[in-house]
C-alpha atoms as a PDB file:
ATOM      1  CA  UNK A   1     -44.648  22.959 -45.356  1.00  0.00           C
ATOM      2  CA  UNK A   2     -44.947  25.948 -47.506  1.00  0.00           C
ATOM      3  CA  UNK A   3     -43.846  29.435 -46.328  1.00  0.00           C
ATOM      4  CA  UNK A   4     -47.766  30.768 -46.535  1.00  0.00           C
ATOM      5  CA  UNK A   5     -48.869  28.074 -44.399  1.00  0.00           C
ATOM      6  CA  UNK A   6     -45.961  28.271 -42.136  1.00  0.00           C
ATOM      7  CA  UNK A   7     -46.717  32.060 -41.764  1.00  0.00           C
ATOM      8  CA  UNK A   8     -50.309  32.059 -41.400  1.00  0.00           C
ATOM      9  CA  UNK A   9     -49.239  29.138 -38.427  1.00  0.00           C
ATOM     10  CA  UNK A  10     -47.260  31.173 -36.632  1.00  0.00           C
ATOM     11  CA  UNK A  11     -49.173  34.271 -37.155  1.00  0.00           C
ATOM     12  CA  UNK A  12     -52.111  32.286 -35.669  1.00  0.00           C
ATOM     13  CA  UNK A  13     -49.736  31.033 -32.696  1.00  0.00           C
ATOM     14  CA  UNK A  14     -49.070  34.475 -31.934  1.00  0.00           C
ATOM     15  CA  UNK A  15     -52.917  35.997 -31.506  1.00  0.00           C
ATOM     16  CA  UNK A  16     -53.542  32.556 -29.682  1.00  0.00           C
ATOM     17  CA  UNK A  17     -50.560  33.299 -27.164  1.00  0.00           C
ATOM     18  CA  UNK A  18     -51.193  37.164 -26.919  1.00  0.00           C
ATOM     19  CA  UNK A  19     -55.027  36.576 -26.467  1.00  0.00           C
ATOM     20  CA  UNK A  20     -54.179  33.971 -23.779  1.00  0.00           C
ATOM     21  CA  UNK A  21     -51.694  36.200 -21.545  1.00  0.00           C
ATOM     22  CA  UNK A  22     -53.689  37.035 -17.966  1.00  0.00           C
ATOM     23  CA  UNK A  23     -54.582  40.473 -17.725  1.00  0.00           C
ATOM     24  CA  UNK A  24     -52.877  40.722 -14.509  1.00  0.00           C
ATOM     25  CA  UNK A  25     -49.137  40.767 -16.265  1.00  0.00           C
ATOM     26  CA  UNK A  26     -50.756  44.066 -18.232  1.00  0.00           C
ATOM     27  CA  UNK A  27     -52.720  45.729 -15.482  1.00  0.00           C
ATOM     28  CA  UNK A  28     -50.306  44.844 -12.612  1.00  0.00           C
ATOM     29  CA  UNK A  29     -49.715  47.960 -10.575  1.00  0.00           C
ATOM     30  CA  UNK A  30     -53.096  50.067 -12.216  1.00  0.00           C
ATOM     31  CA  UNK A  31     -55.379  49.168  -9.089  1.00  0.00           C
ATOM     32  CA  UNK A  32     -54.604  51.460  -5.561  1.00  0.00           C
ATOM     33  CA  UNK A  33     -52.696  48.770  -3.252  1.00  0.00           C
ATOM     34  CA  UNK A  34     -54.474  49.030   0.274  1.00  0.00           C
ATOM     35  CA  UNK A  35     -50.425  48.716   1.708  1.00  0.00           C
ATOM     36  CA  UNK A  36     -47.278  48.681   0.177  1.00  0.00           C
ATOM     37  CA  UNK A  37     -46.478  45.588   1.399  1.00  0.00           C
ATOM     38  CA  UNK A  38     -49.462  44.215  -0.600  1.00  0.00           C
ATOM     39  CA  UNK A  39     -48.395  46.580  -3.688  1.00  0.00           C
ATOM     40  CA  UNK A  40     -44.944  44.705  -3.864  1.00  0.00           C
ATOM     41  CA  UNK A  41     -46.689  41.467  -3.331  1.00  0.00           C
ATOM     42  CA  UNK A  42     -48.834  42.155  -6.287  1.00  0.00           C
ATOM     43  CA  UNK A  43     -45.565  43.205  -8.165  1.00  0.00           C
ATOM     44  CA  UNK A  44     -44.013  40.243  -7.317  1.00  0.00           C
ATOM     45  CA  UNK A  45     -46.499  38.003  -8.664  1.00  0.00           C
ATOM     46  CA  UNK A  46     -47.087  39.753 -12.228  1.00  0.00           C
ATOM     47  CA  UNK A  47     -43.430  39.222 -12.377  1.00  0.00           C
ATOM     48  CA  UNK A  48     -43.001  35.919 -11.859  1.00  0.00           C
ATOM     49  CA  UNK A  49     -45.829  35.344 -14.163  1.00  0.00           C
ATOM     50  CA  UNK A  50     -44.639  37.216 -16.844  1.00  0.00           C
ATOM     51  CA  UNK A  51     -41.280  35.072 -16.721  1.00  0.00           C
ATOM     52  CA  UNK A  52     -42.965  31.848 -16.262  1.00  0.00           C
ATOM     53  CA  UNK A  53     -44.936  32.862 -19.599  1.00  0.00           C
ATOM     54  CA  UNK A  54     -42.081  34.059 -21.344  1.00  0.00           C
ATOM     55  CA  UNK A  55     -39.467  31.328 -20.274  1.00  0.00           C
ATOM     56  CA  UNK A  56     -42.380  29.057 -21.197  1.00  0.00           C
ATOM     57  CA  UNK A  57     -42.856  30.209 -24.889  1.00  0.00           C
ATOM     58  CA  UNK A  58     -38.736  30.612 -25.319  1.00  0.00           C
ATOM     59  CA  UNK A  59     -38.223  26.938 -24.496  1.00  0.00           C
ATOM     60  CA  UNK A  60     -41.217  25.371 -26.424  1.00  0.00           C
ATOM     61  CA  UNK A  61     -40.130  27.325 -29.417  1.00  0.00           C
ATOM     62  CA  UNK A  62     -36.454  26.374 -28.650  1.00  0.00           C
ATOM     63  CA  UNK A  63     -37.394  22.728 -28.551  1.00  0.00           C
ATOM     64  CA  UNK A  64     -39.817  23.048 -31.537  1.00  0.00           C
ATOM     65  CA  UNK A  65     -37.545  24.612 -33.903  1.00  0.00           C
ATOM     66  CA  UNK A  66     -34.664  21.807 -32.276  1.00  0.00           C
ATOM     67  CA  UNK A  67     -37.494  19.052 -33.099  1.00  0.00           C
ATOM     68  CA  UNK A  68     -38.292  20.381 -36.949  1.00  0.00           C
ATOM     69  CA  UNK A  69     -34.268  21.193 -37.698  1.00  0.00           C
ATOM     70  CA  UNK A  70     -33.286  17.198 -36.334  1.00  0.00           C
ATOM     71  CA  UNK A  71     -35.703  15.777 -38.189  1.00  0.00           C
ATOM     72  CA  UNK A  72     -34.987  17.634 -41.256  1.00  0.00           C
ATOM     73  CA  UNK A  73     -30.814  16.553 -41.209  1.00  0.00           C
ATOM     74  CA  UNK A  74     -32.003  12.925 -40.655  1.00  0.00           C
ATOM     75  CA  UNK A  75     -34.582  13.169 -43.375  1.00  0.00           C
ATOM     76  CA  UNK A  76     -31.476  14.294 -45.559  1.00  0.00           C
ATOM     77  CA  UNK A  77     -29.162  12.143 -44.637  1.00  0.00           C
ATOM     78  CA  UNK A  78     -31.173   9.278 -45.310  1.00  0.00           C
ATOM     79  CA  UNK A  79     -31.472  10.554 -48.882  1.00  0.00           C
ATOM     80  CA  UNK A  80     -28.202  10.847 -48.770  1.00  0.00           C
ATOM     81  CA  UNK A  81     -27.216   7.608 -47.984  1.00  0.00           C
ATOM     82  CA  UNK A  82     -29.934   5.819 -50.147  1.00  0.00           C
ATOM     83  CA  UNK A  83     -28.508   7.698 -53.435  1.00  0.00           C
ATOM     84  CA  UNK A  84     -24.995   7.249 -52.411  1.00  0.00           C
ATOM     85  CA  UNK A  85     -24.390   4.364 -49.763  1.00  0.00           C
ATOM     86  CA  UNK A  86     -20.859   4.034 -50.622  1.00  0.00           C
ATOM     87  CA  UNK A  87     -20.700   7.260 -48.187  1.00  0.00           C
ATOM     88  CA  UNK A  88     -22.918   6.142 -45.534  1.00  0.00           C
ATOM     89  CA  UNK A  89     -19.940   6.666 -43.396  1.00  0.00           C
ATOM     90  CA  UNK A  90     -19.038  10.445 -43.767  1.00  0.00           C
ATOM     91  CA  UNK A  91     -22.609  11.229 -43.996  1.00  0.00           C
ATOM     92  CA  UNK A  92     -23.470   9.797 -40.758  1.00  0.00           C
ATOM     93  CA  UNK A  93     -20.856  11.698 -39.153  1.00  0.00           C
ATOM     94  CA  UNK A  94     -21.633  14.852 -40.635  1.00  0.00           C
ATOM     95  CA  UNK A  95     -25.309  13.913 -39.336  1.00  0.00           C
ATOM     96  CA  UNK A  96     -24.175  13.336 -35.823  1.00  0.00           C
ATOM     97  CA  UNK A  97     -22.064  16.461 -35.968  1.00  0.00           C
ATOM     98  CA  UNK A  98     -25.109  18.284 -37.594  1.00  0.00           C
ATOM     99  CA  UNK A  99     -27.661  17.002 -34.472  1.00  0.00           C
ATOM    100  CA  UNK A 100     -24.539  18.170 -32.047  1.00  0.00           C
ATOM    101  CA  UNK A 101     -24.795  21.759 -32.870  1.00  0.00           C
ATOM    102  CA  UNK A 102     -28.898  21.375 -32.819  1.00  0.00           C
ATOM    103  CA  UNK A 103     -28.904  19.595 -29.347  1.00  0.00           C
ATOM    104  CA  UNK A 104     -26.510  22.123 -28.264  1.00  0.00           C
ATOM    105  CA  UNK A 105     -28.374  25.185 -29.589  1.00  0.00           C
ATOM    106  CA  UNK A 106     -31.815  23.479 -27.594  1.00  0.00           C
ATOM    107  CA  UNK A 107     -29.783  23.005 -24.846  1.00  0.00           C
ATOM    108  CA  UNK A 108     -28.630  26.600 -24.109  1.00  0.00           C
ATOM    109  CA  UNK A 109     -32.183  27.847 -24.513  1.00  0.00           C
ATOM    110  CA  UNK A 110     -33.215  25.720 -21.413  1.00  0.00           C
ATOM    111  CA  UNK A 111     -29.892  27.252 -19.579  1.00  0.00           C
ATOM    112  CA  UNK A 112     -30.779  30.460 -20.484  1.00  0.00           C
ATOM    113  CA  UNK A 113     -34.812  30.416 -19.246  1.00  0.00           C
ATOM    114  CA  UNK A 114     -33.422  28.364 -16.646  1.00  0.00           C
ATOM    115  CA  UNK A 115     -31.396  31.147 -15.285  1.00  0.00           C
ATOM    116  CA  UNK A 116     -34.414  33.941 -16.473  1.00  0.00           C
ATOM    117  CA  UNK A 117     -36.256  32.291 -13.804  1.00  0.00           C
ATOM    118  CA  UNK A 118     -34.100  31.857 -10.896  1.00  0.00           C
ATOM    119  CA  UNK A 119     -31.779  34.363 -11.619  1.00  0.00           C
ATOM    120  CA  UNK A 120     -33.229  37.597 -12.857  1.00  0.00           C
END
């Protein structure tokens, strides 16, 4: 993909996502509560919307990025081992090691939104 279409694609991502958000998560707390008990109710909920939208959007891109990066080392490496296939060995081990790191890069993204939502 070329870098002008890959910008205008995430550019266009972006208004889609920001255009999408509920209005609650931006106008949470601008309304008079009848109670406080139904203030921090209200609270509550633009929070755990907010974080449901955000860990959403942090994983998907997480696993995207994860997606485009693995099949970009196996796209290599099987150039790699058609113009050299005497090395078919080292360069599937550096490919394993390569998807590894990716895996474990994806992997820490869903720890990390996992404990955004339960923890925080």
């Amino acid at each position: 993909m070329k870098p002008k279409k890959t910008l205008a694609l995430v550019l266009l991502l972006t208004l889609i996502l920001a255009t999408a958000l509920p209005t609650a998560v931006f106008a949470a707390g601008t309304e008079a509560a009848a109670s406080p008990e139904v203030a921090q109710i209200e609270a509550d909920a633009a929070t755990v919307t907010g974080k449901s939208i955000g860990s959403g959007i942090a994983i998907g891109i997480a696993a995207a990025a994860g997606a485009i990066a693995m099949g970009l080392v196996t796209a290599k490496a099987a150039e790699s081992v058609a113009r050299q296939p005497e090395a078919t060995g080292q360069i599937r081990s550096q490919m394993m090691l390569g998807l590894v790191f990716i895996e474990t890069a994806v992997i820490y993204a869903l720890l990390t939104v996992i404990l955004i939502i339960f923890v925080l």
